[in-house]
Protein backbone atom coordinates (compact mmCIF):
# COMPACT_ATOMS: atom_id res chain seq x y z
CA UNK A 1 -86.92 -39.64 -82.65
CA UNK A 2 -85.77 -39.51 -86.05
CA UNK A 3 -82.91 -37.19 -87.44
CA UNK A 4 -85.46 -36.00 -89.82
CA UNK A 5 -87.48 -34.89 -87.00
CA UNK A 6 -87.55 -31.17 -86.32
CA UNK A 7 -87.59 -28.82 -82.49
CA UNK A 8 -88.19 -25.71 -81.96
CA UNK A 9 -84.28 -25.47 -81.10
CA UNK A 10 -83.08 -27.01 -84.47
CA UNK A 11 -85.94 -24.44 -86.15
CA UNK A 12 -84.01 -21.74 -84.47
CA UNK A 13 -80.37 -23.20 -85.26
CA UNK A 14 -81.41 -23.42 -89.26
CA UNK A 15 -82.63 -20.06 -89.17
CA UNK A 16 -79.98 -18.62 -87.47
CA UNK A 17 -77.16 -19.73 -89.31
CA UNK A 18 -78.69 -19.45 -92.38
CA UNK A 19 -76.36 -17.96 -95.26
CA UNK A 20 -77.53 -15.38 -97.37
CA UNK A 21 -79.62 -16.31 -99.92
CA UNK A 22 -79.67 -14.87 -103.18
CA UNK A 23 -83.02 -13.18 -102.45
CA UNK A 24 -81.41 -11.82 -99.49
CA UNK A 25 -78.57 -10.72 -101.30
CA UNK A 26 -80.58 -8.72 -103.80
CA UNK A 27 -82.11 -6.85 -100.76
CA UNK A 28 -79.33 -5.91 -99.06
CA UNK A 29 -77.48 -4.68 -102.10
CA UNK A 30 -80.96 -2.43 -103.05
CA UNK A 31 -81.07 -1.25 -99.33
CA UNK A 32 -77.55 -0.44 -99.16
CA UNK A 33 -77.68 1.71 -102.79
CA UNK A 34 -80.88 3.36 -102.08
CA UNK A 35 -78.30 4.18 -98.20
CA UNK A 36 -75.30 5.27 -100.32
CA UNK A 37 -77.86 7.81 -102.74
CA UNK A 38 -79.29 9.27 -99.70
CA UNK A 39 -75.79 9.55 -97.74
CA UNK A 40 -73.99 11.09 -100.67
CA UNK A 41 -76.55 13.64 -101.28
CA UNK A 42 -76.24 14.71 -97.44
CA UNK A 43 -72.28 14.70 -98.18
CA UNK A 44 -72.56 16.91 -101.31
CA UNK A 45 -74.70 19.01 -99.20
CA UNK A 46 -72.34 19.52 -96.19
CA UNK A 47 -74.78 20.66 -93.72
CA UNK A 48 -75.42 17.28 -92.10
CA UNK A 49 -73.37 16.91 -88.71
CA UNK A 50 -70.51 13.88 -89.48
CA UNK A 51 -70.92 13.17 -85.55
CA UNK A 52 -74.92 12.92 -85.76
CA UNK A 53 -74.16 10.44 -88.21
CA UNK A 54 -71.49 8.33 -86.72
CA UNK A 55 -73.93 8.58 -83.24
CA UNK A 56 -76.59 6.46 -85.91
CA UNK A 57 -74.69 4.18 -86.85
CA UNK A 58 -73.47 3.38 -82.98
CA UNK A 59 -77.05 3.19 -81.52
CA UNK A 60 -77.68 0.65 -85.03
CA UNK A 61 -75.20 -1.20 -83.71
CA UNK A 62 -75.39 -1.78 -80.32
CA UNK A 63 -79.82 -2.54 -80.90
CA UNK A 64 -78.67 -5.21 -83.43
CA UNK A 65 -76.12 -6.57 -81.73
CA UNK A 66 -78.44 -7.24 -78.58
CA UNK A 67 -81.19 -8.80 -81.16
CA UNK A 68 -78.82 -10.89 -82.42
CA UNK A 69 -76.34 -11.89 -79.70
CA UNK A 70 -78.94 -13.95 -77.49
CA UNK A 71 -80.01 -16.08 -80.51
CA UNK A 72 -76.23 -17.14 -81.20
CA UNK A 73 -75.40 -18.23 -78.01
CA UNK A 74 -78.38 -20.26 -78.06
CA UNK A 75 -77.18 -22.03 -81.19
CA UNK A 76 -73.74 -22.05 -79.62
CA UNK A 77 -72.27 -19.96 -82.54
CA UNK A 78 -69.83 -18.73 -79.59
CA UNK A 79 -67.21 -16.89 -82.41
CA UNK A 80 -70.70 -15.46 -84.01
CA UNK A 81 -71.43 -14.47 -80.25
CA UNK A 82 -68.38 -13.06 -79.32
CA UNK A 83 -68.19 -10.97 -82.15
CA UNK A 84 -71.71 -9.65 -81.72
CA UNK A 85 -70.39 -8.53 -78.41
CA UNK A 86 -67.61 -6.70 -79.90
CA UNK A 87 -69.92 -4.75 -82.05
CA UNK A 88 -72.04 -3.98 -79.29
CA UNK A 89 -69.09 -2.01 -77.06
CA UNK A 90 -67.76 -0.71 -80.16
CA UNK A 91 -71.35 1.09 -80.75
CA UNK A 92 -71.59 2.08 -76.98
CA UNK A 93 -67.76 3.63 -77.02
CA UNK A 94 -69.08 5.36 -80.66
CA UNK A 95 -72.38 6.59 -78.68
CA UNK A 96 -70.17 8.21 -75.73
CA UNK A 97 -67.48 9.70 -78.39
CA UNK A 98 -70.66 11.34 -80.05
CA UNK A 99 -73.57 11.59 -78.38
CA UNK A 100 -72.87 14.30 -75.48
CA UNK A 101 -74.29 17.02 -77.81
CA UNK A 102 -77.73 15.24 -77.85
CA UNK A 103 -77.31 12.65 -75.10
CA UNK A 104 -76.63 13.24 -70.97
CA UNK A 105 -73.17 12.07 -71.64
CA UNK A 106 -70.54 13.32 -68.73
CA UNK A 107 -68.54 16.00 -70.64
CA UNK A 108 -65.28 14.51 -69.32
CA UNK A 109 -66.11 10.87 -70.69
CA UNK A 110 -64.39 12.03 -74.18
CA UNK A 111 -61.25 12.96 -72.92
CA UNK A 112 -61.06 10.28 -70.39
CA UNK A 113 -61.39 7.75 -73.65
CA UNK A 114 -58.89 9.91 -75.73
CA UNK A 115 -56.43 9.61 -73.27
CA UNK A 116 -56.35 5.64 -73.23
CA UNK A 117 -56.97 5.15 -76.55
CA UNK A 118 -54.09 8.12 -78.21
CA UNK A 119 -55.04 7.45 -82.26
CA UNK A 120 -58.51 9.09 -81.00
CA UNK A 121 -56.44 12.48 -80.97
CA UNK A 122 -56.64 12.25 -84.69
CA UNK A 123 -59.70 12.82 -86.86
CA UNK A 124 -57.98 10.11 -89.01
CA UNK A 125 -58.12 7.61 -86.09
CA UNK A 126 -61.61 8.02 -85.76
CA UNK A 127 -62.36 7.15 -88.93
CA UNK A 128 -60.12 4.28 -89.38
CA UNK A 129 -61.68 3.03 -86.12
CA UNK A 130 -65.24 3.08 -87.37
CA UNK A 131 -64.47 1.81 -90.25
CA UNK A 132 -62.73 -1.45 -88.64
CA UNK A 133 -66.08 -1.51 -86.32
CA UNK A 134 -67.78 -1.26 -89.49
CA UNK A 135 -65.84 -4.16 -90.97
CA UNK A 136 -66.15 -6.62 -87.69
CA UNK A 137 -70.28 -6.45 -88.42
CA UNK A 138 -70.11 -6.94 -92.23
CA UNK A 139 -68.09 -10.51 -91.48
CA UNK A 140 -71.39 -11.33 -89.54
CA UNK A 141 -73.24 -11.79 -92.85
CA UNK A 142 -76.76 -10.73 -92.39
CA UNK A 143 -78.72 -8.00 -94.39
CA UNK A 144 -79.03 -6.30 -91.14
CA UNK A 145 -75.84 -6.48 -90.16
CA UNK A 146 -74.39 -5.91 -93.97
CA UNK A 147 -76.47 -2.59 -93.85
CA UNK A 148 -75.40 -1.44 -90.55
CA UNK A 149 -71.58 -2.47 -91.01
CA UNK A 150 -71.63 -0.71 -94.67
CA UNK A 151 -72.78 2.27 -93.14
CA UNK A 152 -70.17 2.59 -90.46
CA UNK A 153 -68.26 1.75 -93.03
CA UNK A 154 -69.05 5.11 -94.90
CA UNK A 155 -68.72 7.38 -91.55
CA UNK A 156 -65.16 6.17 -91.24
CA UNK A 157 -64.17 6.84 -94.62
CA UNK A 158 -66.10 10.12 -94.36
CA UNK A 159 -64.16 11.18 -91.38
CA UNK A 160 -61.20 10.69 -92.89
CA UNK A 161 -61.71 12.09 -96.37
CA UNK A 162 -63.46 15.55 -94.47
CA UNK A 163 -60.79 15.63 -91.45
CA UNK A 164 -58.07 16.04 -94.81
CA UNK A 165 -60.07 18.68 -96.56
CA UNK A 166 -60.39 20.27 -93.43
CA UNK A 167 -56.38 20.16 -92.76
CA UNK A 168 -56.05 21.78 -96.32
CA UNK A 169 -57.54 24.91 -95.12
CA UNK A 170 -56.47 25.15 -91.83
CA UNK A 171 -53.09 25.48 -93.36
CA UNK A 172 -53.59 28.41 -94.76
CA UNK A 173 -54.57 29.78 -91.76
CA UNK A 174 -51.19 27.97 -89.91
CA UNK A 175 -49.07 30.34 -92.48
CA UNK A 176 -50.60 33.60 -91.97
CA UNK A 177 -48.61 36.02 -90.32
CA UNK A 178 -50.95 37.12 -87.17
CA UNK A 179 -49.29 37.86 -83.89
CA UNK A 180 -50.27 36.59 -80.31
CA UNK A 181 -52.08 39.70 -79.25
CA UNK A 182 -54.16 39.58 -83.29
CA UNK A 183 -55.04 35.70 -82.25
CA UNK A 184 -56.10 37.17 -79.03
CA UNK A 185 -58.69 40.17 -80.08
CA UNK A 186 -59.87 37.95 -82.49
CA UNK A 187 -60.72 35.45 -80.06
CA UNK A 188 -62.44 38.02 -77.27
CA UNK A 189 -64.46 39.18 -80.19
CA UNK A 190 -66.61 35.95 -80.42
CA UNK A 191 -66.10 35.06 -76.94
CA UNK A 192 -69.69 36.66 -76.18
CA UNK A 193 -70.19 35.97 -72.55
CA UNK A 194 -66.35 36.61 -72.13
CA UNK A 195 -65.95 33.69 -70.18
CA UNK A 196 -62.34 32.47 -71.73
CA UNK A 197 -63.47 29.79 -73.83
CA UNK A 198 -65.79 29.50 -77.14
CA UNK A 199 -68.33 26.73 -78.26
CA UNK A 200 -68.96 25.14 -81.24
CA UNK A 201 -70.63 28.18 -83.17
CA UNK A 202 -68.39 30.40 -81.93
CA UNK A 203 -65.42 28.57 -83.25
CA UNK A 204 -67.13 28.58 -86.57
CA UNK A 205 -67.66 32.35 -86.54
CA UNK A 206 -63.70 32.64 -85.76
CA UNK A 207 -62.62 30.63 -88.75
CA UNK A 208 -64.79 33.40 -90.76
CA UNK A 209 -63.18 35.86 -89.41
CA UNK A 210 -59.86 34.50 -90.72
CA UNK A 211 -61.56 34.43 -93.91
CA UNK A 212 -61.20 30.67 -93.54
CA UNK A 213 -65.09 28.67 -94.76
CA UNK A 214 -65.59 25.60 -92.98
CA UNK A 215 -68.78 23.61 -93.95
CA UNK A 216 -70.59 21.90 -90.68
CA UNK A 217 -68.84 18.32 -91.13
CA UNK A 218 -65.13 20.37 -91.70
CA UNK A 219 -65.56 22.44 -88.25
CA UNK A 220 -66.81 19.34 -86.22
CA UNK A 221 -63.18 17.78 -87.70
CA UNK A 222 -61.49 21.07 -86.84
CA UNK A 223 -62.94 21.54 -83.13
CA UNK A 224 -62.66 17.91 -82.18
CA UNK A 225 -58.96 17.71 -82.41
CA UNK A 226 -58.78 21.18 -81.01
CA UNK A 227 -60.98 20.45 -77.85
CA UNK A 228 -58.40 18.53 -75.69
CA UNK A 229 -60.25 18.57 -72.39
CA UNK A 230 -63.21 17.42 -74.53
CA UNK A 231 -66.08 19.25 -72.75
CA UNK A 232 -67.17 21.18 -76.03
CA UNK A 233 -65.08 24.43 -75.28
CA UNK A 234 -61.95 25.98 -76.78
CA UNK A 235 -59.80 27.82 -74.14
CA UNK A 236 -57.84 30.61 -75.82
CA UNK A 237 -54.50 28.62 -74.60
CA UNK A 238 -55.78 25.72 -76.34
CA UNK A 239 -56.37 27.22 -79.54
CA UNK A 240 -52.48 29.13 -79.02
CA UNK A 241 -50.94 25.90 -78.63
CA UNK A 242 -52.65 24.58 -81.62
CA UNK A 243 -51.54 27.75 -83.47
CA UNK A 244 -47.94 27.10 -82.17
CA UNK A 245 -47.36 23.35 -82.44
CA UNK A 246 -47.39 22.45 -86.10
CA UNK A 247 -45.22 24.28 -88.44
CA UNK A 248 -43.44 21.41 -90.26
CA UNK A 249 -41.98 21.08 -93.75
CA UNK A 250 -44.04 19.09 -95.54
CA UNK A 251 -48.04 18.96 -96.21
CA UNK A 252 -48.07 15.61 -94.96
CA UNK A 253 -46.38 16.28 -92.17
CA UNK A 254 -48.67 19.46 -91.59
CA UNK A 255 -51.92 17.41 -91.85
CA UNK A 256 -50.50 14.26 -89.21
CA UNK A 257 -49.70 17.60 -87.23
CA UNK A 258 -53.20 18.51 -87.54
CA UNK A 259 -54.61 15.41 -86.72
CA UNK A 260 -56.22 14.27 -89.99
């Protein structure tokens, strides 16, 4: 047989270690502009959840990392493998960070990660995570994987430019002069079934009633690094010791303190 000669497995080899072309190129750099319009509209607009998003980005990654994995260890592109690996428990631990709200995730999963994996405390480590993950599937060089990478790319920087915006406000709140037994009333008063803890929208309706406005994406920030136990419930002791743990001397050292 020839060397000019072609198989199916050399067809598959050429195709799957292909470069980008130019054509290619072009498309991925129109896909990913038409992405960023659409993604900065929904980030003027502040009512799109930031953890709905970064849940998209790791089911994206984990369904093209299983299309592409099988295909590069065919080829033996083992380092092309292993990374596609990589992505693909990267976008499973992003899924079970994210996805309890709309997923049958156990509600203890979240802190069980957080407590192995400590820059997860901080809104800031999130994003500088996802934005790594979103970095590992760029190298892979693929319009699929450029597009999916780019956009995890954009959650992580998100989180981290809202968890800081978010930490501005919150101070204000940090310096007010309100006693125990204020925090407390104020607390009961949105704690509708009285059971000792609020959810999500009652957190929100507590930050009004400080006078402090959160937008959707800034309370997600605020109630993820206040939810230790990560079940999707603030106990009243867990929003005190928030309260009590962070008066420092410095902004910056306010907004580490606050996790951002």
């Amino acid at each position: 047989m020839s060397t000019s000669e072609s198989t199916p497995l050399s067809a598959v080899a050429a195709q799957a270690t292909g470069l980008l072309t130019k054509e290619n190129a072009g498309k991925a750099a129109e896909y990913l502009k038409g992405r960023a319009e659409t993604m900065s509209k929904a980030v003027r607009s502040g009512d799109t959840s930031i953890r709905a998003l970064a849940l998209v980005g790791g089911i994206a990654m984990v369904v093209t990392g299983v299309l592409n994995v099988l295909g590069r260890i065919i080829v033996i592109h083992l380092v092309s493998a292993l990374l596609t690996i990589y992505t693909i428990i990267f976008g499973l631990l992003v899924i079970l960070l994210e996805g309890k709200q709309w997923l049958p995730i156990p509600k203890n999963i979240d802190a069980n990660i957080r407590k192995y994996a400590l820059f997860l405390e901080f809104v800031w480590g999130r994003g500088c995570l996802y934005f790594f993950i979103g970095s590992l599937q760029v190298s892979m060089m693929n319009i699929v994987d450029l597009a999916v990478g780019g956009y995890m790319c954009f959650v992580g920087v998100l989180y981290i430019i809202i968890g800081r915006v978010t930490a501005k406000k919150l101070v204000a709140l940090r310096k007010s002069m309100f006693t125990e037994e204020d925090l407390r009333q104020k607390f009961n008063a949105v704690d509708i079934g009285q059971t000792g803890s609020i959810n999500f929208v009652e957190f929100k309706e507590l930050m009004e009633g400080f006078g402090i406005t959160l937008d959707k994406r800034e309370s997600e920030t605020a109630f993820i690094q206040l939810d230790k136990s990560g079940e999707g419930e603030i106990t009243f002791e867990e929003f005190l010791l928030w309260w009590n743990t962070a008066h420092f001397d410095s902004d910056q050292n306010t907004q580490f303190a606050l996790s951002v």
